[in-house]
N, C-alpha and C. Protein backbone atom coordinates (compact mmCIF):
# COMPACT_ATOMS: atom_id res chain seq x y z
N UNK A 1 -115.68 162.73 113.56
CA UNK A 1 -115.70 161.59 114.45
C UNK A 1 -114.50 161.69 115.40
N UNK A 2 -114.81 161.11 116.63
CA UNK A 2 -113.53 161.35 117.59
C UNK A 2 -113.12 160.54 117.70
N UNK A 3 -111.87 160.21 118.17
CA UNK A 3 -111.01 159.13 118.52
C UNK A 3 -111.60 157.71 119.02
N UNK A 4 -111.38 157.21 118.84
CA UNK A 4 -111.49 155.47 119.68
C UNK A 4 -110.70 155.19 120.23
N UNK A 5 -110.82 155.06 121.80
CA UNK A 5 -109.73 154.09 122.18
C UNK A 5 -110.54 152.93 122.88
N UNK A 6 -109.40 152.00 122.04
CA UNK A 6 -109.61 150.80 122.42
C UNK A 6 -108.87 149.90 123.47
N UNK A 7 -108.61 148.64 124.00
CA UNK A 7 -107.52 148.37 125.04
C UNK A 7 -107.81 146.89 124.98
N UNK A 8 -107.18 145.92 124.50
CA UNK A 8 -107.39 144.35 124.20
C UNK A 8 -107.12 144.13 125.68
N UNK A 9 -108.43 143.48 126.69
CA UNK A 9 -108.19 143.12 127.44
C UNK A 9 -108.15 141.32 127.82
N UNK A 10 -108.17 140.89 127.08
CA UNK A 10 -108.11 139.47 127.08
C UNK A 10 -108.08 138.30 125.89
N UNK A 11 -107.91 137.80 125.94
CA UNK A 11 -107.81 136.44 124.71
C UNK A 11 -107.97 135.25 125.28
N UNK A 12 -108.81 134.11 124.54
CA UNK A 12 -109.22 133.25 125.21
C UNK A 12 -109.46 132.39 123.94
N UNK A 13 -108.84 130.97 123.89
CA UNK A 13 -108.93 129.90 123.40
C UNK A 13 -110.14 129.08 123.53
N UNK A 14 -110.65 129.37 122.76
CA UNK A 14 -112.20 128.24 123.39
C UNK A 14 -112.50 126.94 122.72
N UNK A 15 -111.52 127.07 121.63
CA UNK A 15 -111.43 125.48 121.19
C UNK A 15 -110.57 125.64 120.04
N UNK A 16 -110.15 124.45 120.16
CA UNK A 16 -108.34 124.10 119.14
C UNK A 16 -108.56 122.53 118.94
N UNK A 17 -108.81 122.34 118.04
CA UNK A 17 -108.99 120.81 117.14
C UNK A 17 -108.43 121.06 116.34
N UNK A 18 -107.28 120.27 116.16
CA UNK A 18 -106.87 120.07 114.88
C UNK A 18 -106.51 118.65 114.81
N UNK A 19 -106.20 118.05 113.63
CA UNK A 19 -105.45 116.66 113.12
C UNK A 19 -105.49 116.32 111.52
N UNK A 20 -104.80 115.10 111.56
CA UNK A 20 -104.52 114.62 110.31
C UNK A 20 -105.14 113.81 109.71
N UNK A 21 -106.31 113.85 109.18
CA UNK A 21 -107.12 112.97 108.47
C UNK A 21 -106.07 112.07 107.29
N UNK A 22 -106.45 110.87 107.12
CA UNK A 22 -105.81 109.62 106.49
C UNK A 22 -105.44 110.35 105.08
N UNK A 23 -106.59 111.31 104.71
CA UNK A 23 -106.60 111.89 103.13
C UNK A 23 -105.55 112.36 103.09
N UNK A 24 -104.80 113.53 104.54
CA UNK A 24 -103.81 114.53 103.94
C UNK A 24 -102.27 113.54 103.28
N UNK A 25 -102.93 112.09 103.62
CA UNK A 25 -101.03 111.67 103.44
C UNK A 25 -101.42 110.93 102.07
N UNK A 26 -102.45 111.45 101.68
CA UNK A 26 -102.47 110.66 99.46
C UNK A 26 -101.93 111.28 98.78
N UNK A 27 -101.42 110.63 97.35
CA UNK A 27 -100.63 111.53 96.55
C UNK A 27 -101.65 112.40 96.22
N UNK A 28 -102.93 112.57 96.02
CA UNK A 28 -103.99 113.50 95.68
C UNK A 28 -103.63 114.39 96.09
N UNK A 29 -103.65 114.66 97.73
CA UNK A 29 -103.80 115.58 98.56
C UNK A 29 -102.93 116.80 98.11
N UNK A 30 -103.84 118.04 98.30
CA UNK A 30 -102.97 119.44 97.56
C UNK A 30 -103.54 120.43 99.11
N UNK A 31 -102.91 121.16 99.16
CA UNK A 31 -102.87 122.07 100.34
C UNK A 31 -104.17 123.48 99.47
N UNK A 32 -103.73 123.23 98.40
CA UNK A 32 -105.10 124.18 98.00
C UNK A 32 -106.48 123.89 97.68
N UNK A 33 -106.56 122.54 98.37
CA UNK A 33 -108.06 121.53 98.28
C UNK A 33 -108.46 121.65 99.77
N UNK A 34 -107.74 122.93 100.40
CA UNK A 34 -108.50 122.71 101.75
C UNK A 34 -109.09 124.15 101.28
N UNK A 35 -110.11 124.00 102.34
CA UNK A 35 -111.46 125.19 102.64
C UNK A 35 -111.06 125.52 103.72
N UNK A 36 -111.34 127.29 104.27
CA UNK A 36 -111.51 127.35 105.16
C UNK A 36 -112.60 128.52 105.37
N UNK A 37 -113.27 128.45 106.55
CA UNK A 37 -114.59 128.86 106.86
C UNK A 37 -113.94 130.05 107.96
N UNK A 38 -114.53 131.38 108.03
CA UNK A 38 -113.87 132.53 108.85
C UNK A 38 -115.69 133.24 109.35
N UNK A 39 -115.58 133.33 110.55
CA UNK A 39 -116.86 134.10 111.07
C UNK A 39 -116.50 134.50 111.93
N UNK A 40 -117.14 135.83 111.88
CA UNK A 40 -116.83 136.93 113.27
C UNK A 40 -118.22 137.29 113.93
N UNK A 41 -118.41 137.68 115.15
CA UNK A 41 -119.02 137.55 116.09
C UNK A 41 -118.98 138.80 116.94
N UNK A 42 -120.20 140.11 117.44
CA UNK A 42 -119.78 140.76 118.23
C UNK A 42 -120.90 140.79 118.97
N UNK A 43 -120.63 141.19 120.39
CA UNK A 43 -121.27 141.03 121.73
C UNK A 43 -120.62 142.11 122.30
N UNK A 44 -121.81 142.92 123.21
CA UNK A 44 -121.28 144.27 123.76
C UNK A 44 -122.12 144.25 125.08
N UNK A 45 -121.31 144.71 126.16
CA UNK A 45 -121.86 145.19 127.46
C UNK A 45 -121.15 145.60 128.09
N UNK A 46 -121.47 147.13 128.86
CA UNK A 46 -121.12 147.81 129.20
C UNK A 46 -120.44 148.72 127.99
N UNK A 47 -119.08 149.02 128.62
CA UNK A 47 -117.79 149.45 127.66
C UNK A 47 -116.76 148.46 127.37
N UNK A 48 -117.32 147.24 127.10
CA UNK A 48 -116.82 145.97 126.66
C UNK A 48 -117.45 145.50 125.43
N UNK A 49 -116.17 144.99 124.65
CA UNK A 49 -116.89 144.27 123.61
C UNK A 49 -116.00 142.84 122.73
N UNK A 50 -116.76 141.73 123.14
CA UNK A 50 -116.11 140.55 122.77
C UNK A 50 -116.23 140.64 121.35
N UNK A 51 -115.13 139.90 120.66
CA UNK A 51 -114.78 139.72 119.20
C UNK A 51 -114.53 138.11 119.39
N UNK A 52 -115.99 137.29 118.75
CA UNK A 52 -115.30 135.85 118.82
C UNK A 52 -115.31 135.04 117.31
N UNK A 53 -113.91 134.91 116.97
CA UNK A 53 -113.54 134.17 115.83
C UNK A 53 -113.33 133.04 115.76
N UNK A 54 -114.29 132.42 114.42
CA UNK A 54 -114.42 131.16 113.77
C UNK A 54 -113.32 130.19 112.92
N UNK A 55 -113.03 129.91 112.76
CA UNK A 55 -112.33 129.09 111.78
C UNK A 55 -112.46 127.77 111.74
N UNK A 56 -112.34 127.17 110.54
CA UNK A 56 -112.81 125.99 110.11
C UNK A 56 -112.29 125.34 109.17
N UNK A 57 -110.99 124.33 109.14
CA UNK A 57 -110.59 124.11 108.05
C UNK A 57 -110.96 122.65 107.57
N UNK A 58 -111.28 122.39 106.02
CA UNK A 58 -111.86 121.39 105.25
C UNK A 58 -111.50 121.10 104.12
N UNK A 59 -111.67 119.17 104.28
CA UNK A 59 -111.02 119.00 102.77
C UNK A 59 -112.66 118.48 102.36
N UNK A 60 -112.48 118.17 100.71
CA UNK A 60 -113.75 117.06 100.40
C UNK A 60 -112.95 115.69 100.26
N UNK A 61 -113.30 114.94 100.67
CA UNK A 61 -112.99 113.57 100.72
C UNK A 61 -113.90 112.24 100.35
N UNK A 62 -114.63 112.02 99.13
CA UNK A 62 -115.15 110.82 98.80
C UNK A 62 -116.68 111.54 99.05
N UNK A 63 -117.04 112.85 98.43
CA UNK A 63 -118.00 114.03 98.65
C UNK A 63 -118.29 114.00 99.90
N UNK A 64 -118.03 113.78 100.91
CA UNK A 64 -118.07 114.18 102.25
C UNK A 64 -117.23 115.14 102.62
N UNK A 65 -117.21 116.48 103.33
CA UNK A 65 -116.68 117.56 104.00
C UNK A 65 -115.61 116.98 105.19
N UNK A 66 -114.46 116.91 105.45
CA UNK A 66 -113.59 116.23 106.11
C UNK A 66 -112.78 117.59 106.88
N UNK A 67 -113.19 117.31 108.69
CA UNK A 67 -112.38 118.72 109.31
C UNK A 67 -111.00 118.40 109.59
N UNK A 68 -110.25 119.49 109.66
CA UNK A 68 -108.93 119.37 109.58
C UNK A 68 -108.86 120.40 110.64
N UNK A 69 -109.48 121.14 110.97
CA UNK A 69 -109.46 122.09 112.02
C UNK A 69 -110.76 122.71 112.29
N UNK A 70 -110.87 123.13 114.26
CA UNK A 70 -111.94 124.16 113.85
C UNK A 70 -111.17 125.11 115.53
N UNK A 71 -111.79 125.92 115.00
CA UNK A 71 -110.97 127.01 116.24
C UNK A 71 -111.93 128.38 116.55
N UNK A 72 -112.22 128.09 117.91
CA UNK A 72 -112.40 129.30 118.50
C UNK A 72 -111.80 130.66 119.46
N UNK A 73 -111.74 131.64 118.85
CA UNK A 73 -110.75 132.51 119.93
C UNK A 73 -111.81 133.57 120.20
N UNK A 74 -112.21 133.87 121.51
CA UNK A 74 -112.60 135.12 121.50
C UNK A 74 -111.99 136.65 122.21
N UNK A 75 -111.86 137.23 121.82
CA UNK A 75 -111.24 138.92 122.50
C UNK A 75 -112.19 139.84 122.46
N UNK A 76 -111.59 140.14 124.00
CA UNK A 76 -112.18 141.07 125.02
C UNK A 76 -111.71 142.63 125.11
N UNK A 77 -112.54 143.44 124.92
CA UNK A 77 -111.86 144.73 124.64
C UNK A 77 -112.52 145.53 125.18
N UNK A 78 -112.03 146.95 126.16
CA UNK A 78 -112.49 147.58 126.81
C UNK A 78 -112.30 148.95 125.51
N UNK A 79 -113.72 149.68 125.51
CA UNK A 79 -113.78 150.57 124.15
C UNK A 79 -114.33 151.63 125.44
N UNK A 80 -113.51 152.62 125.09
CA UNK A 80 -114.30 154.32 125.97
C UNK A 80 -115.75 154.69 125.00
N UNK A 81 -116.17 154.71 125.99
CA UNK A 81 -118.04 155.46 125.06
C UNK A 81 -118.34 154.25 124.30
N UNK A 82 -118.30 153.18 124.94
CA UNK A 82 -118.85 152.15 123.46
C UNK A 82 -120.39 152.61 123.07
N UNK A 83 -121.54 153.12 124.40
CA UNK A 83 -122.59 153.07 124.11
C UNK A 83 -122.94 154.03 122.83
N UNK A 84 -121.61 155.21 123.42
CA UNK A 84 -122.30 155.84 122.06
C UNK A 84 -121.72 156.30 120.83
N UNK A 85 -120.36 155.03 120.76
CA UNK A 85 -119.81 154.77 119.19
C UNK A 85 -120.85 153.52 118.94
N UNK A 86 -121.75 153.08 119.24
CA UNK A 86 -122.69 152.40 118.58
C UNK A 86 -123.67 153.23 118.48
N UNK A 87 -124.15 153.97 118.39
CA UNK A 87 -125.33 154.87 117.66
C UNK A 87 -124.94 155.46 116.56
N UNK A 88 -123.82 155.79 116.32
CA UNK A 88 -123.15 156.49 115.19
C UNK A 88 -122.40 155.30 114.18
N UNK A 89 -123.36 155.41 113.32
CA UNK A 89 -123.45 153.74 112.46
C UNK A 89 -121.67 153.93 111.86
N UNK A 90 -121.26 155.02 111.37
CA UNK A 90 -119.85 155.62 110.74
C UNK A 90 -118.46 155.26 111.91
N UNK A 91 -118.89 155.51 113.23
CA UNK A 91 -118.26 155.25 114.34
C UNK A 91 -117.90 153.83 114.32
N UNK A 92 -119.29 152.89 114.71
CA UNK A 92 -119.43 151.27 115.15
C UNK A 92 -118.57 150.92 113.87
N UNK A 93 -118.36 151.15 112.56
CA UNK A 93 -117.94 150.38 111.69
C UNK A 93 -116.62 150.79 111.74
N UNK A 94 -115.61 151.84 111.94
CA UNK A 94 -114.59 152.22 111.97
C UNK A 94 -114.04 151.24 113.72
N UNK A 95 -114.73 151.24 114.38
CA UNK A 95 -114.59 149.97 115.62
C UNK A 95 -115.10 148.76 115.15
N UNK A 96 -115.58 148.20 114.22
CA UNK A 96 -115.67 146.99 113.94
C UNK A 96 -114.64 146.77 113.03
N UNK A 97 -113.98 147.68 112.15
CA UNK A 97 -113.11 147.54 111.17
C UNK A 97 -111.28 147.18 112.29
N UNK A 98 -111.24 148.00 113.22
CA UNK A 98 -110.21 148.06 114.10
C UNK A 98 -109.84 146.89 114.66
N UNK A 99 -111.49 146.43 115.48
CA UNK A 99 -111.16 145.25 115.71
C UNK A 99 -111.03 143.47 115.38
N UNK A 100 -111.51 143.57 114.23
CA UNK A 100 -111.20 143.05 113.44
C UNK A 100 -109.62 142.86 112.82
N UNK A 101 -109.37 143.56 112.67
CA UNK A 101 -108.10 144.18 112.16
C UNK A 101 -106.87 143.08 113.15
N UNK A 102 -107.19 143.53 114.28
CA UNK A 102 -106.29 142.87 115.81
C UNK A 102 -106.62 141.40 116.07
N UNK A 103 -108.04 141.42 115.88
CA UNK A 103 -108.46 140.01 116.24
C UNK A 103 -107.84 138.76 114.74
N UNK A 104 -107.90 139.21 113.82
CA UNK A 104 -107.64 138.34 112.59
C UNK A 104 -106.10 138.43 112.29
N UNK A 105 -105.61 139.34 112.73
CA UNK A 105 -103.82 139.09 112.57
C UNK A 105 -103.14 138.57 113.60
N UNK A 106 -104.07 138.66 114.87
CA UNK A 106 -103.59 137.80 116.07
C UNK A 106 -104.12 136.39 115.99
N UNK A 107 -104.97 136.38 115.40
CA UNK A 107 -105.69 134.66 114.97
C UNK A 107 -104.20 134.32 114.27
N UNK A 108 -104.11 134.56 113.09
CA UNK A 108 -103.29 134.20 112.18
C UNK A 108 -101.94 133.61 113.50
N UNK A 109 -101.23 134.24 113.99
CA UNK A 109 -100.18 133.77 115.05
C UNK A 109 -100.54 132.64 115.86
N UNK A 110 -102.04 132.31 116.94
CA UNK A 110 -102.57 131.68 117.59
C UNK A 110 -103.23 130.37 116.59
N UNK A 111 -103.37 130.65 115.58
CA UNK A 111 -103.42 129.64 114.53
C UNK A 111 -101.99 128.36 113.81
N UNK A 112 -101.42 129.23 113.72
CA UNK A 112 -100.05 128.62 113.26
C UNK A 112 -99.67 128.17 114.73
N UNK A 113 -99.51 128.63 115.69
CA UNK A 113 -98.97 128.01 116.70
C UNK A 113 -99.35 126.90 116.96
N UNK A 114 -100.91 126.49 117.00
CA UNK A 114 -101.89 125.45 117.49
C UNK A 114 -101.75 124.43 116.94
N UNK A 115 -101.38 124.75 115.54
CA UNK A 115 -101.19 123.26 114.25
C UNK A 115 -99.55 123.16 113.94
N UNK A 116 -99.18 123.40 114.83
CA UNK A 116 -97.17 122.83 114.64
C UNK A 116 -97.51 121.07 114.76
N UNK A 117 -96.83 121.06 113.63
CA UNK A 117 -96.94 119.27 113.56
C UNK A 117 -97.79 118.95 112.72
N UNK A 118 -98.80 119.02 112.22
CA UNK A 118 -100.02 119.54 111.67
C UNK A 118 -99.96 119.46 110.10
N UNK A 119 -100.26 118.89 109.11
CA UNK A 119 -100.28 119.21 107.45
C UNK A 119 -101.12 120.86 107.60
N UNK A 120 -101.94 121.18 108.43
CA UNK A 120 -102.72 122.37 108.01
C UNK A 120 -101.97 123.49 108.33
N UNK A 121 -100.67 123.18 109.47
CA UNK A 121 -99.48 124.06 109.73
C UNK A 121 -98.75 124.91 108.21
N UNK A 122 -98.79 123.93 107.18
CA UNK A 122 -98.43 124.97 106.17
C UNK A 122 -99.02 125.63 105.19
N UNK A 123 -100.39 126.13 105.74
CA UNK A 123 -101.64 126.73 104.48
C UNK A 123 -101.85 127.58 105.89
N UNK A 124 -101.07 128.58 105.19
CA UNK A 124 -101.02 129.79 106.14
C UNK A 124 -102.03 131.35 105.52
N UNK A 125 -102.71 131.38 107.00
CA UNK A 125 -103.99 132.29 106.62
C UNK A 125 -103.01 133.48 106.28
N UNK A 126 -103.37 133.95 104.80
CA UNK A 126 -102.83 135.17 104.43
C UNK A 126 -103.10 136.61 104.46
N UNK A 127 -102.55 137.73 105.02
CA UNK A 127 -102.74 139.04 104.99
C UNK A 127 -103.80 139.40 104.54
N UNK A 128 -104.97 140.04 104.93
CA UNK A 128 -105.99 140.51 104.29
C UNK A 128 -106.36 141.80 104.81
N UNK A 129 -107.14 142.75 103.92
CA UNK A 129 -107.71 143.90 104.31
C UNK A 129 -108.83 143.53 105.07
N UNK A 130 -108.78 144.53 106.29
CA UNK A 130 -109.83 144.53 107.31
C UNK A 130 -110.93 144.55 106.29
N UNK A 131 -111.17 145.73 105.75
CA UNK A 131 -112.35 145.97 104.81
C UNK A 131 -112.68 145.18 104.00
N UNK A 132 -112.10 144.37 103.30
CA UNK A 132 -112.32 142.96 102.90
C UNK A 132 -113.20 141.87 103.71
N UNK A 133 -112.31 141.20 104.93
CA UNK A 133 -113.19 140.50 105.49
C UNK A 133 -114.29 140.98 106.00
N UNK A 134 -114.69 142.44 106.48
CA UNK A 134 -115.70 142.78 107.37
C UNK A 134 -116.87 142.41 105.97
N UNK A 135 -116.42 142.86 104.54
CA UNK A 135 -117.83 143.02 103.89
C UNK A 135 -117.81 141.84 103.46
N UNK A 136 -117.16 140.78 103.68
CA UNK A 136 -117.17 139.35 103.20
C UNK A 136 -118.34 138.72 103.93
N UNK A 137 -117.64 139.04 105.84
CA UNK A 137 -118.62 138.51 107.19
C UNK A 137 -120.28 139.23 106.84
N UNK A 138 -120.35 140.26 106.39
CA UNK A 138 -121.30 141.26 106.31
C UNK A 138 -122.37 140.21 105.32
N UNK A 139 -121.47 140.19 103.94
CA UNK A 139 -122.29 139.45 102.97
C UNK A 139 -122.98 137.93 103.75
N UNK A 140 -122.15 136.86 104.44
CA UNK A 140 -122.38 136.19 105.01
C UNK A 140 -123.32 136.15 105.93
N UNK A 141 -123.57 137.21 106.42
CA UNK A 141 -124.60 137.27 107.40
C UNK A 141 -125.94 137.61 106.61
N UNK A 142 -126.01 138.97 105.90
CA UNK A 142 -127.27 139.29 104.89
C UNK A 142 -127.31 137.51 104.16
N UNK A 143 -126.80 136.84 103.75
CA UNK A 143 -127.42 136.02 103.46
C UNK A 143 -128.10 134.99 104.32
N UNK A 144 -127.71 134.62 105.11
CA UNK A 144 -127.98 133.86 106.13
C UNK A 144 -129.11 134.44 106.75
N UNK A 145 -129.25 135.88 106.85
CA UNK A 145 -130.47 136.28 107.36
C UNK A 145 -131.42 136.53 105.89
N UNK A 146 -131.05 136.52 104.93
CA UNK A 146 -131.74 136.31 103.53
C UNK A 146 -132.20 137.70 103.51
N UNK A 147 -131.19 138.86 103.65
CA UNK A 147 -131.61 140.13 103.76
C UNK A 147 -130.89 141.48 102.70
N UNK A 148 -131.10 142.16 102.02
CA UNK A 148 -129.87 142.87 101.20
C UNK A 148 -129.02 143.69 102.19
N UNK A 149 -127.72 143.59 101.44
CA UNK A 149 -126.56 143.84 101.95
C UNK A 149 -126.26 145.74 101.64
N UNK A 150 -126.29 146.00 102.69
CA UNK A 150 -125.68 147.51 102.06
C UNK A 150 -124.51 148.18 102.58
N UNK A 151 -123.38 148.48 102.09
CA UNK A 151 -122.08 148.92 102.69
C UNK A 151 -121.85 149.84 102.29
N UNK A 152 -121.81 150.94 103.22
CA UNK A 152 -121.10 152.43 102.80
C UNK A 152 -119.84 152.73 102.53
N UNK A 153 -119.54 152.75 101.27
CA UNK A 153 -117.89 152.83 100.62
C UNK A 153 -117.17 154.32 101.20
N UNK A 154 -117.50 154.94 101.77
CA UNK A 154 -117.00 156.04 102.27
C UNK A 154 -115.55 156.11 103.09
């Protein structure tokens, strides 16, 4: 396989909600009773390819789902040969693994920044393996499309 180059050409905020629901100030309230929801997103044209990330943070509150955040970022990336590191299924995933990689550790920064002031400011999204979340998003999707999941451990 040959090289990838990639080149982050943009970042874009497409939505930043956050606040303090009445719950976070009970003695109940625990910072590890929040949920959070992570989905990734890819879109390609040309030798471009957007990466747009989900996040969603939630408490349960009186069995109702209570948001505490939801955030969209998407990134723009100019990839050489995208057309035909997507035919080469070994290729597209070593570029989906990459960008991923950039897009979710730069979330993490653009995240914490957004909720200064914030109770959700200190439940800080932690370090994860690319390869982790991709087969997490992966599983998420085969289910949602109600389809089996197959990942090449290679």
């Amino acid at each position: 396989m040959k090289n990838i180059k990639i080149k982050l050409e943009d970042i874009k905020l497409l939505r930043s909600e956050v606040r303090d629901h009445p719950a976070v100030f009970s003695e109940e309230f625990e910072l590890e009773n929040i949920q959070i929801k992570i989905e990734s997103k890819f879109n390609y044209s040309d030798n471009y390819l957007q990466n747009l990330m989900h996040f969603k943070f939630e408490i349960e509150e009186k069995n109702k789902r209570v948001s505490l955040g939801h955030f969209d970022i998407i990134y723009t990336f100019e990839v050489e040969n995208l057309q035909d590191i997507l035919t080469d299924d070994e290729a597209k995933k070593t570029l989906h693994l990459n960008i991923i990689s950039v897009a979710y550790s730069t979330s993490r920064g653009v995240l914490f920044s957004e909720t200064k002031g914030f109770v959700i400011n200190e439940f800080y999204l932690s370090p994860i393996s690319p390869m982790k979340l991709y087969e997490s998003l992966l599983t998420e999707i085969a289910e949602k499309q109600d389809q089996p999941l197959i990942i090449d451990e290679k």
